[in-house]
N, C-alpha and C. Protein backbone atom coordinates (compact mmCIF):
# COMPACT_ATOMS: atom_id res chain seq x y z
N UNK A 1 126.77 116.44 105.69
CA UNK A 1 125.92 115.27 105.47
C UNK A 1 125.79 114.47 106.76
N UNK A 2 124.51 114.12 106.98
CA UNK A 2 124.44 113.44 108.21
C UNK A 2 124.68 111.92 108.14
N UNK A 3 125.67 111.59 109.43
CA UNK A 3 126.00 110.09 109.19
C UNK A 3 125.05 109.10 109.53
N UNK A 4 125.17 107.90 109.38
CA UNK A 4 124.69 106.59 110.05
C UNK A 4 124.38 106.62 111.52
N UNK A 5 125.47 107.07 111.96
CA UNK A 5 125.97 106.92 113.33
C UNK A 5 124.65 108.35 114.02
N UNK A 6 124.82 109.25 113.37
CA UNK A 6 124.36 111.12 113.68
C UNK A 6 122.66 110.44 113.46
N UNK A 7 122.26 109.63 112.67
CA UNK A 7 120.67 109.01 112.36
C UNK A 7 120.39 108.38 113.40
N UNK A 8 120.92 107.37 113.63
CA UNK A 8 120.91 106.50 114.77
C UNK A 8 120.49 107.11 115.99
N UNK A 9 121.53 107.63 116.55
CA UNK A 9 121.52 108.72 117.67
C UNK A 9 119.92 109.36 117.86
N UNK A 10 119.59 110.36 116.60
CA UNK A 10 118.36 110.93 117.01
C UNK A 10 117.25 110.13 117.23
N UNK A 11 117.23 109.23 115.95
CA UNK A 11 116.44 108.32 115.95
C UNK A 11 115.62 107.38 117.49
N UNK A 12 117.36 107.13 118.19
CA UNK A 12 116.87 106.34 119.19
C UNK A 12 116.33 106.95 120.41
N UNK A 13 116.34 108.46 120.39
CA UNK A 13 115.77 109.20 121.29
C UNK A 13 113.98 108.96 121.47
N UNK A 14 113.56 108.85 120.25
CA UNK A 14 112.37 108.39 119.67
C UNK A 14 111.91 106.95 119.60
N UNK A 15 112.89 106.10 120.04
CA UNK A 15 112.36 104.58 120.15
C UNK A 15 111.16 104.42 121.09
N UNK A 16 111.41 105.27 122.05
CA UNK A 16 110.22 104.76 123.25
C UNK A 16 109.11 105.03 123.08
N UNK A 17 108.97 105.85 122.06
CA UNK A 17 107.87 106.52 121.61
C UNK A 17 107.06 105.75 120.67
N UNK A 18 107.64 104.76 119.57
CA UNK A 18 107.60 104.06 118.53
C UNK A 18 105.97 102.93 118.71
N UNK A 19 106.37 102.46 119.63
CA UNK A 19 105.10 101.08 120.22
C UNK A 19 103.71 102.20 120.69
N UNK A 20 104.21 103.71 121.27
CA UNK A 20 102.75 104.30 121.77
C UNK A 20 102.10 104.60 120.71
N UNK A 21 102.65 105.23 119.93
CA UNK A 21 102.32 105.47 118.52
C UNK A 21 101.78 104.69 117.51
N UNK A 22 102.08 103.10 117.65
CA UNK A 22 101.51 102.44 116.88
C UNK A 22 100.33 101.55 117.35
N UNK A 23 100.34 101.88 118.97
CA UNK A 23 99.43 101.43 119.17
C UNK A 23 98.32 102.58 119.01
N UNK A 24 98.52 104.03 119.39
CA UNK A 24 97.18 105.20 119.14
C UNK A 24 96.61 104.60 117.73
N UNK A 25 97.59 104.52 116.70
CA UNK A 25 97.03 104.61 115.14
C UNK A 25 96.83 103.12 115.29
N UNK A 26 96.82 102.24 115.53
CA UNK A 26 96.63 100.58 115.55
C UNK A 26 97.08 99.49 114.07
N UNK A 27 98.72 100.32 114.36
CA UNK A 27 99.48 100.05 113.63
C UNK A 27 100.14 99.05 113.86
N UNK A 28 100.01 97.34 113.22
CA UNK A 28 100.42 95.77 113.58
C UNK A 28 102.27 96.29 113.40
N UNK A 29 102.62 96.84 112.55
CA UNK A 29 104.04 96.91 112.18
C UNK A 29 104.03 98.30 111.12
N UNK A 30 105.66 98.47 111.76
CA UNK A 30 106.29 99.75 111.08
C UNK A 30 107.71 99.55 110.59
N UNK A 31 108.06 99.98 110.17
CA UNK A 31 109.41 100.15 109.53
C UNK A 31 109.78 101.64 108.45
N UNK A 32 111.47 101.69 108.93
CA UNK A 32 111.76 102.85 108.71
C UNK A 32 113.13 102.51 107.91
N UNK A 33 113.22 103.05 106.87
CA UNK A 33 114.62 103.13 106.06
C UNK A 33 115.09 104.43 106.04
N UNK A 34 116.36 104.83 105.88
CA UNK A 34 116.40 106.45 105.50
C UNK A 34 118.11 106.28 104.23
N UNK A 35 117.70 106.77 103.95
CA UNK A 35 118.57 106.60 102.58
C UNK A 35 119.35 107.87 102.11
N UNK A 36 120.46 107.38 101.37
CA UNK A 36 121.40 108.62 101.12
C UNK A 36 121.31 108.69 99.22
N UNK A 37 122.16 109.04 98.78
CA UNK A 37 122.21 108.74 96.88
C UNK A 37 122.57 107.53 97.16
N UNK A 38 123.00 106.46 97.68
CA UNK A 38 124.03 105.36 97.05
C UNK A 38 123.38 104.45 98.53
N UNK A 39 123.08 104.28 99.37
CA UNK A 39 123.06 103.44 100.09
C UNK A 39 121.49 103.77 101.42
N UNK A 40 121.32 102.17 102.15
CA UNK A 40 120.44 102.40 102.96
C UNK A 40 121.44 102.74 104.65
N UNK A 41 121.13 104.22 104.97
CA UNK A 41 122.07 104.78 106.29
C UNK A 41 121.56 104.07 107.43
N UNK A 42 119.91 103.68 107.48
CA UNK A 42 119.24 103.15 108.49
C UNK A 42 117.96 102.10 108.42
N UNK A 43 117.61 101.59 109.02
CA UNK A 43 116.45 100.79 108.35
C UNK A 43 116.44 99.58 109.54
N UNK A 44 115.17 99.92 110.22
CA UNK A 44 114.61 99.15 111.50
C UNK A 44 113.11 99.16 111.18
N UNK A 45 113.06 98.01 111.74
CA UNK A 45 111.06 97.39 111.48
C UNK A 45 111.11 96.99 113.13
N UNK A 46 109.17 97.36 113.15
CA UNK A 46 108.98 96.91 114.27
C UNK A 46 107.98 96.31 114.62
N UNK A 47 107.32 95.44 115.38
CA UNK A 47 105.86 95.03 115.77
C UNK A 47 105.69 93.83 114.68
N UNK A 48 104.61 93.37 114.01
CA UNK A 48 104.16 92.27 113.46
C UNK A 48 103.73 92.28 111.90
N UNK A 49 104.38 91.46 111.25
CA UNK A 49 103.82 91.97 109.27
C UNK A 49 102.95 91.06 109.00
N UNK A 50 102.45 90.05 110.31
CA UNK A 50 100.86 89.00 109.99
C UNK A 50 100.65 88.95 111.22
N UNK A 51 99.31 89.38 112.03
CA UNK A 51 98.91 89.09 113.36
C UNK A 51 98.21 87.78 113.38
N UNK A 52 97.79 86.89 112.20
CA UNK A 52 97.40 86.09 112.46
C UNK A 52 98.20 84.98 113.00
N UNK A 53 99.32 84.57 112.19
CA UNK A 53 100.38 83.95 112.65
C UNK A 53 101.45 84.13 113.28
N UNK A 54 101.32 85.43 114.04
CA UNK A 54 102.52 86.13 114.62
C UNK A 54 104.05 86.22 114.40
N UNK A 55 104.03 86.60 112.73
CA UNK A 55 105.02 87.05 112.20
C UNK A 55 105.86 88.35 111.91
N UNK A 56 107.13 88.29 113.05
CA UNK A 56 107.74 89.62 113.20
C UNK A 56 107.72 90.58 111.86
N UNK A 57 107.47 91.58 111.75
CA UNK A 57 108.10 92.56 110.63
C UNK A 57 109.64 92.63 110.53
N UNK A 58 110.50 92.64 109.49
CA UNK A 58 111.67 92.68 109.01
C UNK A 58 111.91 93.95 108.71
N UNK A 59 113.56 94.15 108.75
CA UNK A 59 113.64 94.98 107.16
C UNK A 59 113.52 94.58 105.97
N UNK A 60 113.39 93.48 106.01
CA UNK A 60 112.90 92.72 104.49
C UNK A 60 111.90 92.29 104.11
N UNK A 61 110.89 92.51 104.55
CA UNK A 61 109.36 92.77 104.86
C UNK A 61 109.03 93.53 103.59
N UNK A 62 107.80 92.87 102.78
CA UNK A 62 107.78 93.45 101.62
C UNK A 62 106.48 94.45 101.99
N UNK A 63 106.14 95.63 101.99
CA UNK A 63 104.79 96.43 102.00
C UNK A 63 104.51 96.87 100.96
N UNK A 64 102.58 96.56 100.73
CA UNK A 64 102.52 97.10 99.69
C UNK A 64 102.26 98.36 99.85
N UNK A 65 102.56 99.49 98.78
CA UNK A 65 102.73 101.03 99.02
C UNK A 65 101.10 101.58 98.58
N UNK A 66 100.43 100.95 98.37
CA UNK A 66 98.93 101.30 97.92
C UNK A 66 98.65 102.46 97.03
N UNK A 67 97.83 103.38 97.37
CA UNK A 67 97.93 104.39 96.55
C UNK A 67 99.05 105.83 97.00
N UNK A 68 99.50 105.23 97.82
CA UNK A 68 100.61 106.39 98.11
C UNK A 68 101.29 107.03 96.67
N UNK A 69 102.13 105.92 95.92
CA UNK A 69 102.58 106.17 94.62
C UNK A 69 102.05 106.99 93.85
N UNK A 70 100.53 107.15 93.70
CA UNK A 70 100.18 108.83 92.81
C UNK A 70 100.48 110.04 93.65
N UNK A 71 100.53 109.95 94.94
CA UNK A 71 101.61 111.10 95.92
C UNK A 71 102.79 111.23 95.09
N UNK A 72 103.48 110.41 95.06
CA UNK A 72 105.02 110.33 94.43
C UNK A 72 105.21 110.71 93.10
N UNK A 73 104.35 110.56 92.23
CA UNK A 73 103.52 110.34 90.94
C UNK A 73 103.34 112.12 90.42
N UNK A 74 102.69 112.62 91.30
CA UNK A 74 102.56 113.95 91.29
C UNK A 74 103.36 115.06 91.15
N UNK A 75 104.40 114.57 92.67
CA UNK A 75 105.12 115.15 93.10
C UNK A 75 106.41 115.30 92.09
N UNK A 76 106.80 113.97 91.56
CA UNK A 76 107.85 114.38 90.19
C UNK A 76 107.05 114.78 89.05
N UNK A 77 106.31 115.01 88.84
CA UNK A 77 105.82 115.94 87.32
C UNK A 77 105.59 117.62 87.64
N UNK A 78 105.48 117.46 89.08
CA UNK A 78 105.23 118.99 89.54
C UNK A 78 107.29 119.43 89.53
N UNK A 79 107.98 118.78 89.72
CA UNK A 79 109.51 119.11 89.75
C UNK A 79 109.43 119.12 88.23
């Protein structure tokens, strides 16, 4: 099982990459959780969750998931 610590690590190999990326797709803010059965292992936000008022993104940053959820929706009736 991969740790906290073993997430981290790869993860941050990929930080520098994070801002080019959101700027190609013109993405204000991102955030990333990664999760085990029982707990959150990782979970970093980045860039802005209102450009009007220039309000950082959190990990506690609420997003709405839009229609992603019939993805999810699918995907457990097909299991």
């Amino acid at each position: 099982m991969w740790t906290s610590d073993t997430i981290q690590a790869r993860l941050k190999a990929y930080e520098n990459e994070l801002p080019v990326c959101m700027r190609d797709y013109h993405l204000p803010g991102l955030s990333i959780a990664i999760t085990n059965r029982h707990e959150v292992v990782y979970a970093k936000a980045y860039g802005a969750r209102q450009l009007a008022n220039n309000l950082p993104n959190t990990v506690e940053t609420l997003h709405g998931i839009g229609s992603v959820s019939k993805s999810f929706m699918c995907l457990a009736l097909l299991q």
